[in-house]
N, C-alpha and C. Protein backbone atom coordinates (compact mmCIF):
# COMPACT_ATOMS: atom_id res chain seq x y z
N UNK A 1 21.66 -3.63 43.98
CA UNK A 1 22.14 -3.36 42.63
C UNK A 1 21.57 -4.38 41.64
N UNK A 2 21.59 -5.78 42.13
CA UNK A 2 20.63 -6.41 40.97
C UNK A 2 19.76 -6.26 40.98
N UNK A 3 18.96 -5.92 41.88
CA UNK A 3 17.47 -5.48 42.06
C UNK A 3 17.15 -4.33 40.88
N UNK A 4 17.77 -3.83 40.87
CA UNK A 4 17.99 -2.31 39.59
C UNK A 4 18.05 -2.99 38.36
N UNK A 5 19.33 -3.76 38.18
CA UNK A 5 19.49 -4.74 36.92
C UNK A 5 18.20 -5.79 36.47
N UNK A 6 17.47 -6.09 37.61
CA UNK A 6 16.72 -7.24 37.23
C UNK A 6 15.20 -6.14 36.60
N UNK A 7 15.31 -5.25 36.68
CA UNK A 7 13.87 -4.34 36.74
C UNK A 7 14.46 -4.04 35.44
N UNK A 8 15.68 -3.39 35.02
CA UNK A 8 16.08 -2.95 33.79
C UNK A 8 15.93 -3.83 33.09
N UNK A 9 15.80 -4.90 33.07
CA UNK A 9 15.95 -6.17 32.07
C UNK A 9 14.45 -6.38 31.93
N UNK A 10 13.87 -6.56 32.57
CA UNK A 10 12.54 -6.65 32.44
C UNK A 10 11.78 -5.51 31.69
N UNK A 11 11.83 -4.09 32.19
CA UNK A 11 11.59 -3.12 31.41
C UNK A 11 11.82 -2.95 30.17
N UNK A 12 13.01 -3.41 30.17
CA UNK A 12 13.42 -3.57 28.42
C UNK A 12 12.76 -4.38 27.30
N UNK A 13 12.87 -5.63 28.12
CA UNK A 13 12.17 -6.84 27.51
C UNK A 13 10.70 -6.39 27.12
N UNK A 14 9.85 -5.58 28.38
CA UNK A 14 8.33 -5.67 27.63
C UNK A 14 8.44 -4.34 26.55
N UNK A 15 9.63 -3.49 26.49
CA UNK A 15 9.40 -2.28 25.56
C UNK A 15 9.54 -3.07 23.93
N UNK A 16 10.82 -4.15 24.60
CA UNK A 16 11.10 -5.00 22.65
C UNK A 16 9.73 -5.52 22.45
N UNK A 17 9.05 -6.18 23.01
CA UNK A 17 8.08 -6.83 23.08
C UNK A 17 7.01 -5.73 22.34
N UNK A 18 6.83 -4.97 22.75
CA UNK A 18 5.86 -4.11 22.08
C UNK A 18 5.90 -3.65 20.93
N UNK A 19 7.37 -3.12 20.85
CA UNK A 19 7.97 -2.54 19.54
C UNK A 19 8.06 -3.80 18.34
N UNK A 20 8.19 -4.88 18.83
CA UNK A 20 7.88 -5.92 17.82
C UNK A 20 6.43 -6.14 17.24
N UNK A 21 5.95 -5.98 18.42
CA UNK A 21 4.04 -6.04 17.80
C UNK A 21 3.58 -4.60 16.97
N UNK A 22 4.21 -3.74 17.35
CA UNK A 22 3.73 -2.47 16.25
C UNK A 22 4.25 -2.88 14.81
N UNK A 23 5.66 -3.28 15.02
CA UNK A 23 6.09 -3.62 13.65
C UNK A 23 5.36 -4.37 13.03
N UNK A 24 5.11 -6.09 13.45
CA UNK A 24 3.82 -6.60 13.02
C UNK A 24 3.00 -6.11 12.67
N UNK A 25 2.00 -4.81 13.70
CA UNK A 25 0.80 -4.61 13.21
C UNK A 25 0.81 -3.52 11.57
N UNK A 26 2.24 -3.52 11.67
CA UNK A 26 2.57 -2.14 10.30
C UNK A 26 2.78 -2.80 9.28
N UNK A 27 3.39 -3.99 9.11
CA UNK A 27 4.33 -5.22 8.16
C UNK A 27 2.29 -5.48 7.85
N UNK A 28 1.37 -6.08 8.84
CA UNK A 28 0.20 -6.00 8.21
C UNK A 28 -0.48 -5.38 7.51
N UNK A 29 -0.04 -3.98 8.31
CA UNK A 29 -1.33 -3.02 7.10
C UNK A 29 -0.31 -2.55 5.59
N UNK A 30 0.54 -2.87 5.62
CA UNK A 30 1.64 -2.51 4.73
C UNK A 30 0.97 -3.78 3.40
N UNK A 31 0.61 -4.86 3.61
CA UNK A 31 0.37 -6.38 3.13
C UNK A 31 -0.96 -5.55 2.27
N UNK A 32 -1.53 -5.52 3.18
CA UNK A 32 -3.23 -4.66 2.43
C UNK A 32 -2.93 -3.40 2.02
N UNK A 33 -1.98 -2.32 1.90
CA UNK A 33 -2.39 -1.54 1.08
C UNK A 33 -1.39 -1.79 -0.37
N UNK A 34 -0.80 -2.95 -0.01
CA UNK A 34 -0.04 -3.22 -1.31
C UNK A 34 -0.69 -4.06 -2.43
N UNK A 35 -1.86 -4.78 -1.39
CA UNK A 35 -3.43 -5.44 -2.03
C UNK A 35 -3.80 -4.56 -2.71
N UNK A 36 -4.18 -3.49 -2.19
CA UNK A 36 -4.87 -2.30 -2.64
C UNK A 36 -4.64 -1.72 -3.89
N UNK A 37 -3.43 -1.31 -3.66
CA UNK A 37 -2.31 -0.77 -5.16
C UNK A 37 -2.61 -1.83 -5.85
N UNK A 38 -2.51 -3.01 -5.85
CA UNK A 38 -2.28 -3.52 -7.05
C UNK A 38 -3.46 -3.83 -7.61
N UNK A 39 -4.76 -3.92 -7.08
CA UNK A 39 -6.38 -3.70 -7.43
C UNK A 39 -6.46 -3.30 -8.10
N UNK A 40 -6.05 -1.73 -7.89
CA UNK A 40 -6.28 -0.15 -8.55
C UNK A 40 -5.24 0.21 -9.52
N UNK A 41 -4.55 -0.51 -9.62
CA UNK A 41 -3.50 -0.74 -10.93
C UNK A 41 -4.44 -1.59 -12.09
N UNK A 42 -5.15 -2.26 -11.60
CA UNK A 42 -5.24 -3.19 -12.80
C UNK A 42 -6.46 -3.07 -12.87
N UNK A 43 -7.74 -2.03 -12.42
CA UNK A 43 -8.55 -1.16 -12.88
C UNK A 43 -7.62 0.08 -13.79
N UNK A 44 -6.78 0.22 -13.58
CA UNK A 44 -6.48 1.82 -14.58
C UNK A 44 -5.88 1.79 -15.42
N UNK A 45 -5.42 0.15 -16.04
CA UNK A 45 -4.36 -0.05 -16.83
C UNK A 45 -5.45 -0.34 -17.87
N UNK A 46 -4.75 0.52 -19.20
CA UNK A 46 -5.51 0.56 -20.44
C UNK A 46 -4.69 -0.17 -21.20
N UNK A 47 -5.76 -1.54 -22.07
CA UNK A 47 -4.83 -1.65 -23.44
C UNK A 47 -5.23 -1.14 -24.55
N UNK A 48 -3.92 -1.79 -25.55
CA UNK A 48 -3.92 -0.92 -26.54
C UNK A 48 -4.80 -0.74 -27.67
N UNK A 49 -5.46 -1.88 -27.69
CA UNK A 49 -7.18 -1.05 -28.30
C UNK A 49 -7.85 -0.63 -27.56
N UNK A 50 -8.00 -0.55 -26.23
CA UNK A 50 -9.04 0.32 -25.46
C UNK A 50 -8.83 1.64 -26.01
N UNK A 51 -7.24 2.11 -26.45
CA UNK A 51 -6.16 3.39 -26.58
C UNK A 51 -7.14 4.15 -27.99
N UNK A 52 -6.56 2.79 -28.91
CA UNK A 52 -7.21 3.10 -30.00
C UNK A 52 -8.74 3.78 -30.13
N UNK A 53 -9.47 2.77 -29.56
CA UNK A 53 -10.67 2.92 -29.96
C UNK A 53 -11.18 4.18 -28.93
N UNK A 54 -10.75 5.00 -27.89
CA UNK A 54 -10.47 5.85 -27.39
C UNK A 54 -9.92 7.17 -28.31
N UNK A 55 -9.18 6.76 -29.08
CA UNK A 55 -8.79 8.11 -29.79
C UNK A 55 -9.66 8.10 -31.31
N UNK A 56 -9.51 7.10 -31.53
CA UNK A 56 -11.16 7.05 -32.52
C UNK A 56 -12.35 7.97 -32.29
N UNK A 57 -12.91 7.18 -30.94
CA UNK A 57 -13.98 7.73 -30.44
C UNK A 57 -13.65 9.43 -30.64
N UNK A 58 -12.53 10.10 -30.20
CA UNK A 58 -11.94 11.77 -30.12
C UNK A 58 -12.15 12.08 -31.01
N UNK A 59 -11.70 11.59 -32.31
CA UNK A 59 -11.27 12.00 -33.59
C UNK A 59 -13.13 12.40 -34.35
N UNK A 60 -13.65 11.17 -33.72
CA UNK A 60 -15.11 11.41 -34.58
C UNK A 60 -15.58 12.21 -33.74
N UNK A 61 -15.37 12.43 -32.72
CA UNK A 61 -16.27 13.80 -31.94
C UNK A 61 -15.80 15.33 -31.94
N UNK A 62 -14.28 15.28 -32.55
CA UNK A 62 -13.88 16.77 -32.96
C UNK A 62 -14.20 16.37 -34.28
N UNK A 63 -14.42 15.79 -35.52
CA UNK A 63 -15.34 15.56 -36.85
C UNK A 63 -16.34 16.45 -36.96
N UNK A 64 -17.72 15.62 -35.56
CA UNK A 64 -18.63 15.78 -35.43
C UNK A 64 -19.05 17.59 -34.94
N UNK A 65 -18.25 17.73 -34.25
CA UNK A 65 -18.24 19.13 -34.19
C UNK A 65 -17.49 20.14 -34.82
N UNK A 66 -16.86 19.98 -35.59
CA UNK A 66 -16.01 21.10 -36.50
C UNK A 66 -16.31 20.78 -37.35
């Protein structure tokens, strides 16, 4: 009967063991794509004369054609 118990304990132990390292390896890639996002946030973020001179630019090209 401990023989059973001592195998269950062990079995268990290397399943936590693993399930801890996936979490790790997820908590990692989770780190880099939050790198990522915030890259590509601050490529797409317009200010407010970029805005302007953006709707400028519109205004003289429906001008230019109508």
């Amino acid at each position: 009967m401990a023989d059973i118990n001592a195998i269950m304990i062990v079995l268990l132990s290397v399943i936590i063991i693993c399930l801890l390292f996936i979490m790790y390896v997820m908590y990692v890639r989770i780190q880099q794509l939050l790198t990522e996002v915030n890259t590509l946030t601050g490529r797409m973020e317009i200010t407010g004369t970029e805005l302007e001179q953006l709707t400028r630019s519109v205004e003289e090209y429906k001008r230019a054609r109508g």
